[in-house]
Protein backbone atom coordinates (compact mmCIF):
# COMPACT_ATOMS: atom_id res chain seq x y z
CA UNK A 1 34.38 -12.74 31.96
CA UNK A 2 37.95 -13.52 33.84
CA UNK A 3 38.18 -14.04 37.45
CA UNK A 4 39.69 -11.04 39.86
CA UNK A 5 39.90 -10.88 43.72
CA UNK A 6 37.52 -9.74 45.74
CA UNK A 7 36.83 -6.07 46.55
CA UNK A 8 37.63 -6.49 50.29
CA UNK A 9 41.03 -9.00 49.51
CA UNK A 10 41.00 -12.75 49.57
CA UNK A 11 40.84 -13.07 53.10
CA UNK A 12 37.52 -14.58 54.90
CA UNK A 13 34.95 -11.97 55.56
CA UNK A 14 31.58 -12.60 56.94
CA UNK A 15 28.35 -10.02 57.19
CA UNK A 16 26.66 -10.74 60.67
CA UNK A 17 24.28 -7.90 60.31
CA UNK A 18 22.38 -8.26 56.87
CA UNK A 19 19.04 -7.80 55.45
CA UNK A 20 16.60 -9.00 52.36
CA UNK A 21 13.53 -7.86 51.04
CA UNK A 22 9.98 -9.83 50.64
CA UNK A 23 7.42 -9.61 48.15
CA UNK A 24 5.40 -8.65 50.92
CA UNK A 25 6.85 -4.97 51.46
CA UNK A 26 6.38 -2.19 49.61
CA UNK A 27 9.15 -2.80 47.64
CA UNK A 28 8.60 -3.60 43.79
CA UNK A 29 11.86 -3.95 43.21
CA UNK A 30 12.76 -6.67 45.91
CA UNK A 31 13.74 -9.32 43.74
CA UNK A 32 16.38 -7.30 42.19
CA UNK A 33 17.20 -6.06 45.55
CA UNK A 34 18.19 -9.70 47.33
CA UNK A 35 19.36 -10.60 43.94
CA UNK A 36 22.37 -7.60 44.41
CA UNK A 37 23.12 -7.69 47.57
CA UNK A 38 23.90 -11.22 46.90
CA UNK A 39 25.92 -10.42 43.63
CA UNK A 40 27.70 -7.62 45.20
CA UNK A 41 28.51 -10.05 48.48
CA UNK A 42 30.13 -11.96 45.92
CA UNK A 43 32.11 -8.82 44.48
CA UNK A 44 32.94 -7.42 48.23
CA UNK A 45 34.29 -11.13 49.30
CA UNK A 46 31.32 -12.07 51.82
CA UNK A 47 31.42 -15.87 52.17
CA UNK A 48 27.83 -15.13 54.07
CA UNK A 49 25.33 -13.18 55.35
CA UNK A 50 23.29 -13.76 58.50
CA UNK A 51 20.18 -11.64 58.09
CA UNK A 52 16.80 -11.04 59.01
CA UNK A 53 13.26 -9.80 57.53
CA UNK A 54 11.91 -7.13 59.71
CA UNK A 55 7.95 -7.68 59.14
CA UNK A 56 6.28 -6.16 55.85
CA UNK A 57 9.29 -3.41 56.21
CA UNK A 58 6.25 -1.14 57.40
CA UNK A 59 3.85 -2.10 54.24
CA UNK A 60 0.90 -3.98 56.75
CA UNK A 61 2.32 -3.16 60.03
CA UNK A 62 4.98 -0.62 61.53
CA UNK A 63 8.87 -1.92 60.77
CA UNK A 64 9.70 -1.74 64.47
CA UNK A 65 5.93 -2.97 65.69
CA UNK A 66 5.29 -6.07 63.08
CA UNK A 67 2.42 -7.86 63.53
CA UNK A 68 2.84 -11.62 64.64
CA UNK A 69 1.35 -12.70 60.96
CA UNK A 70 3.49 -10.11 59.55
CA UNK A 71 6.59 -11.21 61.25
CA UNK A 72 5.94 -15.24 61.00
CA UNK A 73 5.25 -14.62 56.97
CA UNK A 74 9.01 -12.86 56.99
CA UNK A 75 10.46 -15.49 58.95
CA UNK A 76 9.25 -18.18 56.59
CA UNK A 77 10.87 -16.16 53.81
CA UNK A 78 14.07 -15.73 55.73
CA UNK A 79 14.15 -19.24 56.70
CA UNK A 80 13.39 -20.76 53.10
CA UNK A 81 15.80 -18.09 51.44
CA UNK A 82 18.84 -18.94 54.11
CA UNK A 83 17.48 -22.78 53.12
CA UNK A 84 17.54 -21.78 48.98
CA UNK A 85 21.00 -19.98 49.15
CA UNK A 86 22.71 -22.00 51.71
CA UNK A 87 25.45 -21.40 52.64
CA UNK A 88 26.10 -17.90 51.64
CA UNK A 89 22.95 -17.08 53.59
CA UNK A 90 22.11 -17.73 57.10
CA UNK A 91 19.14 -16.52 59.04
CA UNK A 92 18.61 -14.84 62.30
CA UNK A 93 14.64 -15.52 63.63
CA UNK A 94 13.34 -11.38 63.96
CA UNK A 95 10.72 -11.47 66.98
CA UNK A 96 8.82 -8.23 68.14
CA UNK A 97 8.98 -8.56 71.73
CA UNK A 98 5.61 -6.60 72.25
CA UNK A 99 4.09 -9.81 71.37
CA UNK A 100 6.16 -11.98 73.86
CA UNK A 101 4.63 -15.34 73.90
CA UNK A 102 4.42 -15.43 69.84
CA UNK A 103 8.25 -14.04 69.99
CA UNK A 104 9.07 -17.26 71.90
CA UNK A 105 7.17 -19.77 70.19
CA UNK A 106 8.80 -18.20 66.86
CA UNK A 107 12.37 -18.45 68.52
CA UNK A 108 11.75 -22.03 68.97
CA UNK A 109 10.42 -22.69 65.54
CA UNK A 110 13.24 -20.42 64.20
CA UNK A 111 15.72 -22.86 65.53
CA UNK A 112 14.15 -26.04 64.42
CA UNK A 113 14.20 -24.71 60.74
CA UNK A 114 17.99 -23.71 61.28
CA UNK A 115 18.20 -20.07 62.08
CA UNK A 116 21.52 -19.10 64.42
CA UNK A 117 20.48 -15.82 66.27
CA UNK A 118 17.67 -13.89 67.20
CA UNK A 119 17.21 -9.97 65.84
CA UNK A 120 15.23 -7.25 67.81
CA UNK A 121 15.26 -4.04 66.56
CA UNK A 122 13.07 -0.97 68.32
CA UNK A 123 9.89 -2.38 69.09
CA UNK A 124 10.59 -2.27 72.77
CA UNK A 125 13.54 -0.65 75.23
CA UNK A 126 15.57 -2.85 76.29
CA UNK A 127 14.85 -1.54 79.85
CA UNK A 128 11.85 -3.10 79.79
CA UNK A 129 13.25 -6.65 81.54
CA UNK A 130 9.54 -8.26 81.71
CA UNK A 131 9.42 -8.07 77.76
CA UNK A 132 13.37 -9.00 77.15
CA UNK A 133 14.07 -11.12 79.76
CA UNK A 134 12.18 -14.50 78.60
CA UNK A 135 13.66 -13.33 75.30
CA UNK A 136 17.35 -12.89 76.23
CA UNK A 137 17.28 -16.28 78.26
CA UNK A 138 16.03 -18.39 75.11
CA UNK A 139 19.15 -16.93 73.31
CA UNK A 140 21.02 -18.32 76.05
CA UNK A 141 18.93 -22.03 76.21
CA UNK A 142 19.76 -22.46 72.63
CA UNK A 143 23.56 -20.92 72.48
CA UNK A 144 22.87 -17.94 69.90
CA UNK A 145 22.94 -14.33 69.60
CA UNK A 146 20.90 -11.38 70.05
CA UNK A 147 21.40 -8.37 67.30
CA UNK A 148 20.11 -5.61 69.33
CA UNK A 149 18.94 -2.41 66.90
CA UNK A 150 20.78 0.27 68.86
CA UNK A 151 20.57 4.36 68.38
CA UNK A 152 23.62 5.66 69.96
CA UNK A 153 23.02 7.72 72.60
CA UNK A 154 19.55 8.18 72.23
CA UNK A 155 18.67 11.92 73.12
CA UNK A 156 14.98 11.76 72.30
CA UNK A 157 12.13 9.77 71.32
CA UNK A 158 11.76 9.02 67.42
CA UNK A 159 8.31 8.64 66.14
CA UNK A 160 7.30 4.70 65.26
CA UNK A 161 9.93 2.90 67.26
CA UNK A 162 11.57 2.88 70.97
CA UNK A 163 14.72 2.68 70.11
CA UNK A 164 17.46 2.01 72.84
CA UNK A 165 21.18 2.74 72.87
CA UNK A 166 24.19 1.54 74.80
CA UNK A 167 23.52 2.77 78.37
CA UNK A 168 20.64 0.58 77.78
CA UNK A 169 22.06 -2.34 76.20
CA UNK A 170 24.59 -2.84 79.07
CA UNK A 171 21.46 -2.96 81.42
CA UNK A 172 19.88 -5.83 79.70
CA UNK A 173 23.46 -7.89 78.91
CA UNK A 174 24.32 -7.43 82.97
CA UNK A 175 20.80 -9.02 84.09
CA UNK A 176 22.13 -12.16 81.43
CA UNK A 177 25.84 -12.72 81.43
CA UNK A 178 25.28 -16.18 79.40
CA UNK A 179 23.52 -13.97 76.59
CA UNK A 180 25.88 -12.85 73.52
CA UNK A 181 24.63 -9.28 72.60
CA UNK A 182 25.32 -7.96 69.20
CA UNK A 183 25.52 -3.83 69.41
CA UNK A 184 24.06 -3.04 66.37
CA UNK A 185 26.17 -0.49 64.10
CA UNK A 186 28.13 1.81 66.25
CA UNK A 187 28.03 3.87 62.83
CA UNK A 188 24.08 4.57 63.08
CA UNK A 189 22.75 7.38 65.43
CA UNK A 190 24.68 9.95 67.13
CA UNK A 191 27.27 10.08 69.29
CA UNK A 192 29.29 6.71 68.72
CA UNK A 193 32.03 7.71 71.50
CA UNK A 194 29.40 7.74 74.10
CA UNK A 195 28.45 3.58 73.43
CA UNK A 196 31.99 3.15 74.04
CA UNK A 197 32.32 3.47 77.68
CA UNK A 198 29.22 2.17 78.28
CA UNK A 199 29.76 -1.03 77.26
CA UNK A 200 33.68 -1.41 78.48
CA UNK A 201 32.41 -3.51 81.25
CA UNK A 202 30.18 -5.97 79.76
CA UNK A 203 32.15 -8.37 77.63
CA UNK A 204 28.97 -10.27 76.48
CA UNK A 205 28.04 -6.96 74.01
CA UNK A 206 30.29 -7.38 70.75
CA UNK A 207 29.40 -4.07 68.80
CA UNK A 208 29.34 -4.25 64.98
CA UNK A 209 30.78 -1.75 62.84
CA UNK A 210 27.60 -0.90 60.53
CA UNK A 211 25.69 1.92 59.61
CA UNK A 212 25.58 4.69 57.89
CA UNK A 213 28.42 6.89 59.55
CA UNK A 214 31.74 6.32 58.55
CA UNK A 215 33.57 8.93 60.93
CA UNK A 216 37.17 8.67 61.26
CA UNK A 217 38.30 7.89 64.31
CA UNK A 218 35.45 5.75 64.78
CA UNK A 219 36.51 2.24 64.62
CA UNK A 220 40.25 3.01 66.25
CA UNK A 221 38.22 4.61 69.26
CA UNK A 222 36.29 1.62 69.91
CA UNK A 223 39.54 -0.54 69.31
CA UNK A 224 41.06 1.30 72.29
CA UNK A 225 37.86 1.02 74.57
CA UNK A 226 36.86 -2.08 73.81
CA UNK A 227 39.36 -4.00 71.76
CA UNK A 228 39.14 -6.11 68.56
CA UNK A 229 37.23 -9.03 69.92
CA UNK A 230 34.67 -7.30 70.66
CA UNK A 231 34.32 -5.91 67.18
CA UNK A 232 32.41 -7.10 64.36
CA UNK A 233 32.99 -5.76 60.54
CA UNK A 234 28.78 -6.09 59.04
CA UNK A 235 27.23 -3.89 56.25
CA UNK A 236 23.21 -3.58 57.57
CA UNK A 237 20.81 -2.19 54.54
CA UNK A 238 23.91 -0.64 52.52
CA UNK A 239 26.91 -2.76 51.39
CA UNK A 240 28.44 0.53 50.12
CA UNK A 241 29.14 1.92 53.52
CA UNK A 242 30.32 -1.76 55.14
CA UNK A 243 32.71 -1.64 52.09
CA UNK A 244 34.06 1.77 52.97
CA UNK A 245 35.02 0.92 56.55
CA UNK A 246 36.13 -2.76 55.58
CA UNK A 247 39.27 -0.40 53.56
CA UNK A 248 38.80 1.47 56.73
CA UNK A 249 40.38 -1.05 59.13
CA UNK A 250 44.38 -1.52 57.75
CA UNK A 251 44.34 2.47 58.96
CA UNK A 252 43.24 2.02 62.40
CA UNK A 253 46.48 0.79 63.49
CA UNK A 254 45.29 -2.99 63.83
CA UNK A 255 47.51 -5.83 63.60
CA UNK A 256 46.50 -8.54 60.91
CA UNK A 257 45.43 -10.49 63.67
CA UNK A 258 42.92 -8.09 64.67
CA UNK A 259 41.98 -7.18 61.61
CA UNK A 260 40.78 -11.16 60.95
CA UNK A 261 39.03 -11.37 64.12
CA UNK A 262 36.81 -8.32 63.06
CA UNK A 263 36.36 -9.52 59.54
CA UNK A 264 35.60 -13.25 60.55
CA UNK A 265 36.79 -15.21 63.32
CA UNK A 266 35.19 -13.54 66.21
CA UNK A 267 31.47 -14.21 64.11
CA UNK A 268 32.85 -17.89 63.62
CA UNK A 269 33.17 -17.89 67.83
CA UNK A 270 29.86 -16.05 68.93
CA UNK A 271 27.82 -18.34 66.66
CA UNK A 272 26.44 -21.20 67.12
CA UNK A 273 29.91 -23.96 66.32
CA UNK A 274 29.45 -25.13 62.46
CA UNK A 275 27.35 -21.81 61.29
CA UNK A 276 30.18 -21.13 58.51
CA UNK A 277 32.13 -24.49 58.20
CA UNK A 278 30.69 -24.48 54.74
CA UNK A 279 30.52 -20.66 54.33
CA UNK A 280 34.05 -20.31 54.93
CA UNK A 281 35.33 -23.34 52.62
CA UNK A 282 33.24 -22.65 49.42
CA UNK A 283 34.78 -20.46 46.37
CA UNK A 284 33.85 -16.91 46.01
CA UNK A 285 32.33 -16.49 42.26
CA UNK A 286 33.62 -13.23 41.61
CA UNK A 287 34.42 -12.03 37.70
CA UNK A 288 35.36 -8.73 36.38
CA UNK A 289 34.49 -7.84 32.53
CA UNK A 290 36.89 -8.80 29.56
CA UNK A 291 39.60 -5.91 28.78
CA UNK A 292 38.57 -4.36 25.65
């Protein structure tokens, strides 16, 4: 095997939005699973993923409803994996905010064994202050963000989860200006252009550029609304897709400048000062077969 660059370039790129598997889900294949997406971090250029374990991934309780054992068994995981694989992994502490007092107690534990952000995804609105509030303060109290699961521009309910989108969002980040919100994947959903607006006000929501849909025009829009600081390259479930718009970005008419704070620096400033010190100076083990 011979070395080769990176399929993203040599340049620094970090995931903020990633996932793993547990044996716990219902999953056979998990190992191999967290073994790829590792592998192919590698191959992509990722110097490191922050992710987080949504529950049993709906095995023993609903994805977006985990049950407090459910989601303190995936934190452990997460926490020993980001531990294992350090420091190409880092972990964000996944609550379920229906359960608010065991959300807090695993925020605080989530911190003590290292984890720099907290992940909701749709277990609850984000409308619903007396649930998020207690929530979005502790991300404040201990200087991390909150990835916020967002459906853009929500048009109906979806069976199994109460999703929120944008409009929503910017309720919740305006009641805690101290609070860094992470938009989840302006490329999941529907109508991306609408989250756009919503959010032009609110410069404590950074939206990442995940998800499935890779629609052109999609990042360059929310360049010109919202502007590259306030953008974060991240992959999700599928590195395929964060791969497609990471080519994406030298066509939306971004300066190299920009196009570093979306890849890396503006993840190096929203989290927590030191999270990639390491990250960032450790060689990428990437190798490309012999020629025959």
């Amino acid at each position: 095997m011979s070395a080769t660059l990176p399929l993203g370039g040599s340049d620094p790129l970090i995931d903020p939005h990633a996932h793993f598997h547990t044996p716990w889900t219902n999953r056979a294949d998990w190992a191999r699973y967290n073994a790829s997406r590792l592998d192919m971090g590698e191959r992509i250029g990722v110097r490191c993923h922050v992710a987080s374990i949504l529950g049993s991934w709906g095995h023993t309780s609903p994805t977006y409803f985990s049950s407090p054992d459910d989601q303190t068994r995936a934190n452990d995981f997460m926490f020993d994996l980001a531990e294992r694989e350090a420091p190409r992994v880092r972990a964000f502490v996944a609550v379920n905010p229906n359960f608010t007092a065991h959300a807090l107690a695993e925020i605080a534990r989530g911190m003590a064994r290292g984890a720099v952000g907290i992940k909701l995804a749709a277990g609850r609105r984000t409308t619903d202050f007396a649930r998020l509030d207690d929530i979005a303060a502790a991300a404040a109290q201990h200087g991390v963000p909150v990835l916020q699961h967002i459906w853009q521009h929500r048009r109906r309910e979806w069976p199994n989860q109460e999703a929120s989108d944008g409009v929503e969002l910017a309720q919740l980040a305006a009641r805690h200006p101290r609070t860094i919100f992470l938009l989840a994947h302006i490329g999941g959903g529907g109508d991306w252009a609408h989250t756009n607006p919503a959010v032009l006000e609110l410069p404590n929501i950074v939206m990442d550029l995940s998800g499935s849909g890779i629609d052109r025009g999609m990042i360059d829009e929310a360049l010109r609304w919202v502007g590259a600081q306030r953008l974060l390259w991240a992959c999700d479930l599928t590195l395929c897709t964060g791969l497609t718009k990471l080519r994406a970005l030298a066509h939306t008419g971004a300066s190299a400048e920009e196009i570093a704070d979306m890849r890396w620096r503006n993840a190096v400033r929203i989290f927590p000062p030191g999270t990639f010190d390491a990250a960032l100076a450790r060689p990428l083990a990437v190798t490309a077969p012999e020629a025959a």
